[in-house]
Protein backbone atom coordinates (compact mmCIF):
# COMPACT_ATOMS: atom_id res chain seq x y z
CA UNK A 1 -23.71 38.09 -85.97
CA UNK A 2 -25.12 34.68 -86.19
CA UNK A 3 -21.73 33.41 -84.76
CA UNK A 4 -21.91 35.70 -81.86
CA UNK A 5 -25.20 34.63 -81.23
CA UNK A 6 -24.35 31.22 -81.26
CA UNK A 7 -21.60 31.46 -79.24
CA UNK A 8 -23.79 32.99 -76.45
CA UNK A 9 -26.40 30.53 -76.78
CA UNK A 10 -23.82 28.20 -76.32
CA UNK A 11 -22.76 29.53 -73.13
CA UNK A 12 -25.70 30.12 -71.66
CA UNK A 13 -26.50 26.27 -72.12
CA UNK A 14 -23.17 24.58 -71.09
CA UNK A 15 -23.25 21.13 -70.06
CA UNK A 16 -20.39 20.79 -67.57
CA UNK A 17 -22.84 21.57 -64.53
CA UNK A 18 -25.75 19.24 -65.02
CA UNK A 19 -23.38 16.14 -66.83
CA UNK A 20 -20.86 16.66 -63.60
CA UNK A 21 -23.57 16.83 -60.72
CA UNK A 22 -25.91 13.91 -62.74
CA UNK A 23 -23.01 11.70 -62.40
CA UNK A 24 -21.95 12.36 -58.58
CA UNK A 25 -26.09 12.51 -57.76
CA UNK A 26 -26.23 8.68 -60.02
CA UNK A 27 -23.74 6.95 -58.02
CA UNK A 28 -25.33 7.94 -54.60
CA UNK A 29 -28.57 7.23 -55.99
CA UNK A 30 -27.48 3.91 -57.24
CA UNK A 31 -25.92 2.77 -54.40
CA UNK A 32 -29.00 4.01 -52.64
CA UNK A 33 -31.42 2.02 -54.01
CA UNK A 34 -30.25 -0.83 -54.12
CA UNK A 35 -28.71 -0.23 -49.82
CA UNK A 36 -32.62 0.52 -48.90
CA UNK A 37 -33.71 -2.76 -49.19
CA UNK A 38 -30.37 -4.79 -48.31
CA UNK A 39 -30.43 -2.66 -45.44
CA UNK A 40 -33.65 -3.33 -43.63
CA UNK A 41 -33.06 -5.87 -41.41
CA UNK A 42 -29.52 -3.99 -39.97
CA UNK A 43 -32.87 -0.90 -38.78
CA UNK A 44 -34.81 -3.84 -37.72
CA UNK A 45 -37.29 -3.07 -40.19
CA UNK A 46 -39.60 -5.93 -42.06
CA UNK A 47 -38.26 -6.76 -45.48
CA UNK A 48 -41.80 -6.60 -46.86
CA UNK A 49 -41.70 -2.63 -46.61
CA UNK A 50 -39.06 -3.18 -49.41
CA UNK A 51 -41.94 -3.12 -52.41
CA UNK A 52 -43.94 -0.16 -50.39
CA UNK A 53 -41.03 1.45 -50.21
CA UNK A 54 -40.19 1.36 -54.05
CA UNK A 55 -43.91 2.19 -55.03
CA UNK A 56 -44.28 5.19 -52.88
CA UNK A 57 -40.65 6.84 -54.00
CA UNK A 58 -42.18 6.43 -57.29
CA UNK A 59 -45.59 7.69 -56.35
CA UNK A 60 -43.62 10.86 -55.03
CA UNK A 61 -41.85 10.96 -58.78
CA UNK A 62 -45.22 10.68 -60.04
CA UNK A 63 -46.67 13.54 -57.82
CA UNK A 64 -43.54 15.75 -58.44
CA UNK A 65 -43.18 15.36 -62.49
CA UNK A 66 -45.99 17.83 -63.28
CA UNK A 67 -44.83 20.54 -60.62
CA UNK A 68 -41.21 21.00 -61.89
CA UNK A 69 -41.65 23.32 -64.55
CA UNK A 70 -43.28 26.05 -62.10
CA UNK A 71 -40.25 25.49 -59.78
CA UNK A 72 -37.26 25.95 -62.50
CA UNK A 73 -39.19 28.61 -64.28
CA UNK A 74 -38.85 30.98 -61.03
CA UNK A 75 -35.57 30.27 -59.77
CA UNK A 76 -33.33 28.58 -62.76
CA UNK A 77 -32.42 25.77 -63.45
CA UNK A 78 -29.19 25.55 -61.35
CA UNK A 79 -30.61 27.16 -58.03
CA UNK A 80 -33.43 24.27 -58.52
CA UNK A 81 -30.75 21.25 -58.98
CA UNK A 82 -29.17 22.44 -55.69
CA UNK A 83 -32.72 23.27 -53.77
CA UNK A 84 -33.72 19.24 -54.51
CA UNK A 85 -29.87 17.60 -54.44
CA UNK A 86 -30.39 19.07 -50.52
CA UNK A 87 -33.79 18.16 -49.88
CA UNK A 88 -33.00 14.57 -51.08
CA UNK A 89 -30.11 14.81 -48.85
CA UNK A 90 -32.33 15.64 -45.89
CA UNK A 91 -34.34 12.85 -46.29
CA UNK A 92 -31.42 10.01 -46.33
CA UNK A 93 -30.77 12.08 -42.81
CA UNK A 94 -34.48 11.79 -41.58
CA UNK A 95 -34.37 8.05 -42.26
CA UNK A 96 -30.91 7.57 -40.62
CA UNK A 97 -31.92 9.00 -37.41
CA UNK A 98 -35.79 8.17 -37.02
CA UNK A 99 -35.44 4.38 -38.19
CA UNK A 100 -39.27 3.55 -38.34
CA UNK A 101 -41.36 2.46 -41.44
CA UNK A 102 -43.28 5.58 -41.09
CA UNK A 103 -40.25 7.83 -41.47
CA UNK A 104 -38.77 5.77 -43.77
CA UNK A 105 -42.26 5.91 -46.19
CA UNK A 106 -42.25 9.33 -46.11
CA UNK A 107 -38.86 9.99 -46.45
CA UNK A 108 -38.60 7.89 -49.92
CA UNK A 109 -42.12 9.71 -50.87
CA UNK A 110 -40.19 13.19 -50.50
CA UNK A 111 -37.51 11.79 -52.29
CA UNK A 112 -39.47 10.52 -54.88
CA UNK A 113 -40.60 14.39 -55.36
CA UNK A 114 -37.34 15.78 -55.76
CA UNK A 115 -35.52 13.10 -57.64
CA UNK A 116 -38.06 13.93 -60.51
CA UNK A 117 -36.95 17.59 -60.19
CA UNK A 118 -33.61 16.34 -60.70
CA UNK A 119 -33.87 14.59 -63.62
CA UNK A 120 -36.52 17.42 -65.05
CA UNK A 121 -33.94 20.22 -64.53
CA UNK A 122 -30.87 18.00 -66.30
CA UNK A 123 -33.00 16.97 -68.85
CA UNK A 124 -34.43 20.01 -69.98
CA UNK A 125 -30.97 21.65 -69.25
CA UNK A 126 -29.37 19.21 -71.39
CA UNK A 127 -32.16 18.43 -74.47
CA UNK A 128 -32.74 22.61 -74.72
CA UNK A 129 -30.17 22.39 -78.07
CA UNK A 130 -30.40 23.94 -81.45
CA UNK A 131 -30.82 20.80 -83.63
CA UNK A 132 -31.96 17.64 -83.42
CA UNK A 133 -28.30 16.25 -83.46
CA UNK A 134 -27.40 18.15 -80.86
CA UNK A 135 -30.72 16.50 -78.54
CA UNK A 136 -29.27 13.14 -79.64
CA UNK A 137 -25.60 13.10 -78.44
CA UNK A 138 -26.59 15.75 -75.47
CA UNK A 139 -29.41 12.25 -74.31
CA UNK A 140 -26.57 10.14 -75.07
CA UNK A 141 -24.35 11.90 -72.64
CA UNK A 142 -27.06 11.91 -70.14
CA UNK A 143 -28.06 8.43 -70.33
CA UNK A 144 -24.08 7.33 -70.29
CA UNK A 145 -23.69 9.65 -67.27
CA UNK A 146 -26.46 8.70 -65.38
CA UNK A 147 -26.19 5.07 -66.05
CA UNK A 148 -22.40 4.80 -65.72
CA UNK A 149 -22.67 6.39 -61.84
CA UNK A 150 -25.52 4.30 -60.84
CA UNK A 151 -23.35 1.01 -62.15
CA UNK A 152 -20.63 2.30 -60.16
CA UNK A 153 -22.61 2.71 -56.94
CA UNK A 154 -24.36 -0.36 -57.08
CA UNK A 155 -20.15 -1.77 -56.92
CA UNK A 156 -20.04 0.28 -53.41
CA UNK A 157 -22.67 -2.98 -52.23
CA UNK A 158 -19.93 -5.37 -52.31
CA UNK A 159 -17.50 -3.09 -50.99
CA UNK A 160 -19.09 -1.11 -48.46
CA UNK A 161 -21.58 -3.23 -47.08
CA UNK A 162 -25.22 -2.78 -46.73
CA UNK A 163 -25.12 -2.34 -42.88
CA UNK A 164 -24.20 -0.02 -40.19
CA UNK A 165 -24.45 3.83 -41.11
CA UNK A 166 -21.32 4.56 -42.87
CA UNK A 167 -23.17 3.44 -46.42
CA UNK A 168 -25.69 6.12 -45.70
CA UNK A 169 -22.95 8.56 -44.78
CA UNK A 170 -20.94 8.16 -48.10
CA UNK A 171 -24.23 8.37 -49.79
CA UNK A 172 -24.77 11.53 -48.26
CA UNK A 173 -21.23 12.96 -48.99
CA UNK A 174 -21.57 12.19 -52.45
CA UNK A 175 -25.44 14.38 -52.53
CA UNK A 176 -23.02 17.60 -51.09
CA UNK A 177 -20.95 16.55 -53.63
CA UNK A 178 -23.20 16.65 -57.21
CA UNK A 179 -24.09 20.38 -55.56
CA UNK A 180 -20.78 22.22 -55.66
CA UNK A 181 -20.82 22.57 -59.93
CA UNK A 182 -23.90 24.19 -59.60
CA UNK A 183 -22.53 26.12 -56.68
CA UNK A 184 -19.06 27.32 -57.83
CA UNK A 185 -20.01 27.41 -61.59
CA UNK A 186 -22.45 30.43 -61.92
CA UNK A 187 -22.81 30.64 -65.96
CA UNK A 188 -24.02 28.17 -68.23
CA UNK A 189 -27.57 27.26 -66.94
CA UNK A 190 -30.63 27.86 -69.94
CA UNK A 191 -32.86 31.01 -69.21
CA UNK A 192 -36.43 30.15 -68.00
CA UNK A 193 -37.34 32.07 -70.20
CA UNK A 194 -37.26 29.78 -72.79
CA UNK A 195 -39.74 27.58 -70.82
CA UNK A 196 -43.66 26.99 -72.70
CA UNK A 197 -46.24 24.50 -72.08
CA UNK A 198 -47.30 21.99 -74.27
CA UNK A 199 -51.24 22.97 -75.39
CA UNK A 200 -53.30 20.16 -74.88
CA UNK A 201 -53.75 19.69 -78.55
CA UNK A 202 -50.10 19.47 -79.35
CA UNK A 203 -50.34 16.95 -75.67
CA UNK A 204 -52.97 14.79 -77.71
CA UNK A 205 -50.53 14.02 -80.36
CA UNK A 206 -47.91 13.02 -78.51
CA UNK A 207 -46.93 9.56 -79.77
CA UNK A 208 -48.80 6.91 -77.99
CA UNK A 209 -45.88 4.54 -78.36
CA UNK A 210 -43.55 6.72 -76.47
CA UNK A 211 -45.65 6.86 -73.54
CA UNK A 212 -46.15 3.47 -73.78
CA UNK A 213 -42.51 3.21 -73.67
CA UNK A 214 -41.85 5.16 -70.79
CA UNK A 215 -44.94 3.04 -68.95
CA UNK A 216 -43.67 -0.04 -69.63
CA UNK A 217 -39.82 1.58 -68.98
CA UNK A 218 -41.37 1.92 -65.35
CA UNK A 219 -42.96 -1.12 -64.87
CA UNK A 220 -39.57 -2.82 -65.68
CA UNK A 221 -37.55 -0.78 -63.59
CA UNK A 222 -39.54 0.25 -60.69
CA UNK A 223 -39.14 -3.46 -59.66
CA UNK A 224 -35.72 -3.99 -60.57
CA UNK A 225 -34.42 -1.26 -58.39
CA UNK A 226 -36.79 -1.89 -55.37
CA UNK A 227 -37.17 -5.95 -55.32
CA UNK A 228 -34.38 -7.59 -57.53
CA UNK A 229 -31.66 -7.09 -55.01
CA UNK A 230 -33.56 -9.10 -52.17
CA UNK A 231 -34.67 -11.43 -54.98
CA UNK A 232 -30.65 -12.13 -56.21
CA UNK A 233 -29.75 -11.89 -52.62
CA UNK A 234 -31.92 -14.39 -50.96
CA UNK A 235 -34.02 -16.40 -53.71
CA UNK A 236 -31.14 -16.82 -56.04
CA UNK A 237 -28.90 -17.34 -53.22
CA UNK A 238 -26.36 -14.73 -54.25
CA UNK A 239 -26.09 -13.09 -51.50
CA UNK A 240 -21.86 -12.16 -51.93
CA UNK A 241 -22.58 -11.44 -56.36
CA UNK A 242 -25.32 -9.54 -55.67
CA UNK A 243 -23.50 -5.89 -55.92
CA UNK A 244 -21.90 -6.70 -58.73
CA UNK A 245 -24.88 -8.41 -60.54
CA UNK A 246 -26.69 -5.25 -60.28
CA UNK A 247 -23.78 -3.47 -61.42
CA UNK A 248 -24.34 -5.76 -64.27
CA UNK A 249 -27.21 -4.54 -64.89
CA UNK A 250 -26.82 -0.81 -64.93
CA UNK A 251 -23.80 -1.70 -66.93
CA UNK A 252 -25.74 -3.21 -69.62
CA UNK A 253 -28.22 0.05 -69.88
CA UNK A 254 -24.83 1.98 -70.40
CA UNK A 255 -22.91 0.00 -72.79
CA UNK A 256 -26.18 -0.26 -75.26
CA UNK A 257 -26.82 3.65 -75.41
CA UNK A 258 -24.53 4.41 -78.10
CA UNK A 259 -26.49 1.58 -79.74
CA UNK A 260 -29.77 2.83 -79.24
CA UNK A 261 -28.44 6.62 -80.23
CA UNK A 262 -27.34 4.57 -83.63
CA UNK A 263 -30.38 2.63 -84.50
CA UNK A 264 -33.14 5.34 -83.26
CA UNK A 265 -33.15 7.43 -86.41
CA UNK A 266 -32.09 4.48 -88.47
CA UNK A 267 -35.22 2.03 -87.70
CA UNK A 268 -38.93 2.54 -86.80
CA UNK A 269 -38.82 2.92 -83.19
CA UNK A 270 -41.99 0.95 -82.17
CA UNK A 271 -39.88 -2.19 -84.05
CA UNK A 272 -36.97 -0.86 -82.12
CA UNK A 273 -38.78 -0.85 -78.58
CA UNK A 274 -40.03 -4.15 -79.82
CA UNK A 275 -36.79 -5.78 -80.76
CA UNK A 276 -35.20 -4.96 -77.24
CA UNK A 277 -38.26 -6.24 -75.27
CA UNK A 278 -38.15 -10.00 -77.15
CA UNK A 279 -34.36 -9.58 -76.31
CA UNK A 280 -35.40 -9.00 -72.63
CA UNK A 281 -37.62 -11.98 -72.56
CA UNK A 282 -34.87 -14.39 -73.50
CA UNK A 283 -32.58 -12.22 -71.06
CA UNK A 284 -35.34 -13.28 -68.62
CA UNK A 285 -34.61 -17.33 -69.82
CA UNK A 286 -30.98 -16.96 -69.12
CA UNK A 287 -31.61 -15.84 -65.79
CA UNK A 288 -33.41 -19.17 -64.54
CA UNK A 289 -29.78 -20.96 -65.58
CA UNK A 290 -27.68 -21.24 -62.46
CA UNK A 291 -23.90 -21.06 -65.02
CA UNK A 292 -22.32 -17.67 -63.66
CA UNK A 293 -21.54 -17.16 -67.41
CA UNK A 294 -25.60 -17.17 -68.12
CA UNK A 295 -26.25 -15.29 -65.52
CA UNK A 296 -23.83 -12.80 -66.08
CA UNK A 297 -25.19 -12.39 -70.18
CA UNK A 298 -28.48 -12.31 -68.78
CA UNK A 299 -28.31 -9.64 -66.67
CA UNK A 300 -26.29 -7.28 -68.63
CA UNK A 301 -29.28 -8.48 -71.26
CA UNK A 302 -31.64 -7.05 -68.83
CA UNK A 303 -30.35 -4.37 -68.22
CA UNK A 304 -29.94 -3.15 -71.91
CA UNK A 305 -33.41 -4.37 -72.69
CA UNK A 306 -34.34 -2.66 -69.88
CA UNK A 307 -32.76 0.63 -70.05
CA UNK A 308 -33.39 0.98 -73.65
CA UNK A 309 -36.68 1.71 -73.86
CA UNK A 310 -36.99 4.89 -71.92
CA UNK A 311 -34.05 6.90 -74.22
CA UNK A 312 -36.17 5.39 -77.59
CA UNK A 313 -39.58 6.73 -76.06
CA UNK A 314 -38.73 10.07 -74.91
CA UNK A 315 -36.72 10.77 -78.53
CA UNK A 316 -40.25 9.28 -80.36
CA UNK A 317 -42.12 11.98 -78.01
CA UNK A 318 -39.42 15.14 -78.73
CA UNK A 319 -38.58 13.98 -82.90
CA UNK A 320 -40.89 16.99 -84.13
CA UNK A 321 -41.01 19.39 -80.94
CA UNK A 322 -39.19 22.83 -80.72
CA UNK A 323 -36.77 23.46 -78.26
CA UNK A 324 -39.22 25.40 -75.82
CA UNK A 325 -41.58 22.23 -75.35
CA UNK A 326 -38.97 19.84 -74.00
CA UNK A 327 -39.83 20.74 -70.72
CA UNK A 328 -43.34 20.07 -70.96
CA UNK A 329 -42.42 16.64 -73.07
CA UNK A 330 -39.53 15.64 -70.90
CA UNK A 331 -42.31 16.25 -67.47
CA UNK A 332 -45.04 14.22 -69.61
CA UNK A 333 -42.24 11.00 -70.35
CA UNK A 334 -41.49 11.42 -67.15
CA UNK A 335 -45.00 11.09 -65.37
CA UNK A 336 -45.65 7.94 -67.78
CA UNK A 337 -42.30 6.20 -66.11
CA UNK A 338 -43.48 7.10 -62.66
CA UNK A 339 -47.07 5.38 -63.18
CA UNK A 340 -45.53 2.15 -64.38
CA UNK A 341 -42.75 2.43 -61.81
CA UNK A 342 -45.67 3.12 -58.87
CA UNK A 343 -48.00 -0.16 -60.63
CA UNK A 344 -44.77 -2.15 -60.83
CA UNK A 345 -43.55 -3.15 -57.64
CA UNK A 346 -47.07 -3.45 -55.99
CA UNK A 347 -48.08 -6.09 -59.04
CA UNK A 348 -44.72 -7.65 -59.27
CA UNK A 349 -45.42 -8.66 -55.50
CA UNK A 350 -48.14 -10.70 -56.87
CA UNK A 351 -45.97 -12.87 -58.64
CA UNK A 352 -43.74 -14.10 -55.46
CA UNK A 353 -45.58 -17.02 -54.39
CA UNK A 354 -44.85 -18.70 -57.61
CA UNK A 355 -41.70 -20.29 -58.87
CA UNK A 356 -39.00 -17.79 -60.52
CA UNK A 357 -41.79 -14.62 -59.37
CA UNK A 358 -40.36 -11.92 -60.11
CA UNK A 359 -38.70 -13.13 -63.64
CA UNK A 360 -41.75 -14.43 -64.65
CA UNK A 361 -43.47 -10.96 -63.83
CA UNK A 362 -40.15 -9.07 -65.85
CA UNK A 363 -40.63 -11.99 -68.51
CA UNK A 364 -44.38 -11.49 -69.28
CA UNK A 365 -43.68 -7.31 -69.17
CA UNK A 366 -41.10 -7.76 -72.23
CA UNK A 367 -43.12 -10.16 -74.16
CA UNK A 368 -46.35 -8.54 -73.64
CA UNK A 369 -45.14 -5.04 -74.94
CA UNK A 370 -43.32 -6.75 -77.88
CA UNK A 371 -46.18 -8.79 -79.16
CA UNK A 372 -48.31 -5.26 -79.10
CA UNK A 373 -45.67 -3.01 -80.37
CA UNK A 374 -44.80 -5.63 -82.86
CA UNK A 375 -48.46 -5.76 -84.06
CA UNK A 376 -48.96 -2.28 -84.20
CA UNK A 377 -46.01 -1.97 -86.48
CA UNK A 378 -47.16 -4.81 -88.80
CA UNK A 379 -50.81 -2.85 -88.99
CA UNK A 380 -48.85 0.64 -89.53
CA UNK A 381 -46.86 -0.76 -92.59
CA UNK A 382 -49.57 -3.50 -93.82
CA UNK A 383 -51.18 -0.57 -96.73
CA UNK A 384 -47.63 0.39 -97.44
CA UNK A 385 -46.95 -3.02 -98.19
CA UNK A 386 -49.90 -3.95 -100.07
CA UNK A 387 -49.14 -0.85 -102.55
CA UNK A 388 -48.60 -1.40 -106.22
């Protein structure tokens, strides 16, 4: 009986829908976030909307991360994934065919919205496993699959271009795309069912760390994906690398998941989440060299310092949960990322009129964490130490 029960739990939970449309929806989303920017000037639009335009998509992830659970919980999980793959769609349409900064604002706001549904719904979908070994290779899969399609799309830079509409229309194509598994495969999705909320004293006890993590996870990326392709492009002078540079980086937050899956339950994860940020910070160093063979270490670097801390967080926050609070955890990592990723852009900004700007923001975001994580660790283990 057990083994029949297993076997339908199983089923009910497959993975082939949400690891199948993740990777389809991550290489038009990579593609697409790196295009926006690159792409301004081809809509006659002012390339300082390009930070505005990264906070408020991530203001609209913010917004969106605590309504998700209400959404899946009365129409399933797969009927949600294709209700936000279309709405995103819509609004690549909307900025296509009305291109003003208003349109476009709003657009990348609504998108914003949905794009946390999307990774909500996969998450949850994907992290609602019996055992904790299970939650470990399932985020594995997730972060390989959504990493490994937005390396691949930021490639399409270099070989699509970043003007005229036809970028927009393959980035469309590919949002129909990531719907049909969820449209032609009908079993598999998780009951809602199994959906509870987090109490607010369970809430309170949520490791600090990990939303530190996923804050600082935010602040990293929100301006790497909305300012350092203008920043390679026109600071660095890179203009022809800078696809595949951002590629680079992506391809460094695939390549050190397996890595981070390894280490996580081998090491304290606040010496972990340490340990990749002082990595980042001398990532940050290499990138100020002007060798391709520097540059090219240092922003694979990045992007594995980067990417690593968001995967380490969320598993800190879920170690000691039961499977029907990973929603609730995986909307309360996620709403921690969108703060930092809203605060990012707008204070990375702040940094331009200086030499190296935007490095020396990333730079001081890695070394910062460390030297607090790092410290925190030391005072954790300090009466462990000091025992007889």
């Amino acid at each position: 009986m057990e083994n029949i029960a297993l076997s339908q739990s199983t089923q009910k939970n497959s993975i082939f829908v949400p690891v199948v449309g993740l990777s389809l929806f991550a290489l038009a989303s990579g593609y697409l976030m790196s295009l926006i920017p690159l792409s301004l000037t081809f809509f006659e639009l002012n390339t300082s909307l390009a930070p505005l335009l990264a906070s408020i998509f991530y203001f609209g992830l913010l917004l969106g991360a605590p309504c998700i659970a209400s959404i899946v919980t009365r129409i399933g999980h797969s009927k949600a994934f294709i209700l936000f793959l279309n709405i995103l769609l819509c609004s690549v349409v909307a900025m296509i065919l009305v291109p003003q900064s208003w349109m476009w604002l709003l657009s990348r706001f609504v998108a914003g919205f949905v794009v946390a549904g999307v990774f909500v719904v996969v998450e949850s979908w994907l992290l609602m496993a019996d055992t904790q070994k299970q939650r470990a290779k399932r985020l594995g899969l997730y972060m390989t699959a959504l990493y490994g399609g937005t390396a691949i799309g930021q490639l399409a830079i270099d070989y699509l271009g970043t003007t005229g509409h036809l970028p927009y229309l393959v980035i469309m194509g590919l949002l129909a795309a990531a719907s049909l598994p969820a449209l032609l495969v009908k079993r598999g999705q998780p009951q809602a069912s199994e959906q509870h909320s987090i109490s607010l004293a369970v809430l309170k006890k949520l490791s600090k760390s990990a939303i530190l993590g996923c804050l600082v996870s935010g602040f990293l990326l929100g301006p790497i994906y909305g300012l350092l392709p203008i920043y390679v492009s026109q600071d660095m002078g890179l203009d022809q690398q800078t696809g595949l540079f951002m590629a680079l980086i992506i391809m460094g937050g695939m390549l050190v998941q397996p890595l981070v899956s390894y280490l996580s339950p081998r090491m304290h994860k606040n010496g972990l989440m340490a340990a990749f940020c002082l990595l980042g910070t001398a990532a940050i160093f290499l990138l100020t060299q002007h060798s391709i063979v520097s540059l090219s270490i240092g922003f694979i670097l990045l992007g594995a310092c980067a990417f690593a801390l968001y995967p380490i967080a969320i598993s800190l926050a879920c170690d000691n949960l039961p499977t029907s609070q990973i929603v609730s955890a995986t909307q309360m990592m996620l709403l921690s990322y969108s703060v930092g990723s809203v605060i990012g852009p707008l204070v990375a900004i702040s940094f331009e009129q200086m030499e190296h700007g935007l490095l020396l923001y990333l730079g001081a975001s890695f070394m910062l964490t460390s030297i607090y994580l790092g410290g925190k660790l030391l005072v954790n283990t300090r009466p462990r130490l000091s025992a007889p």
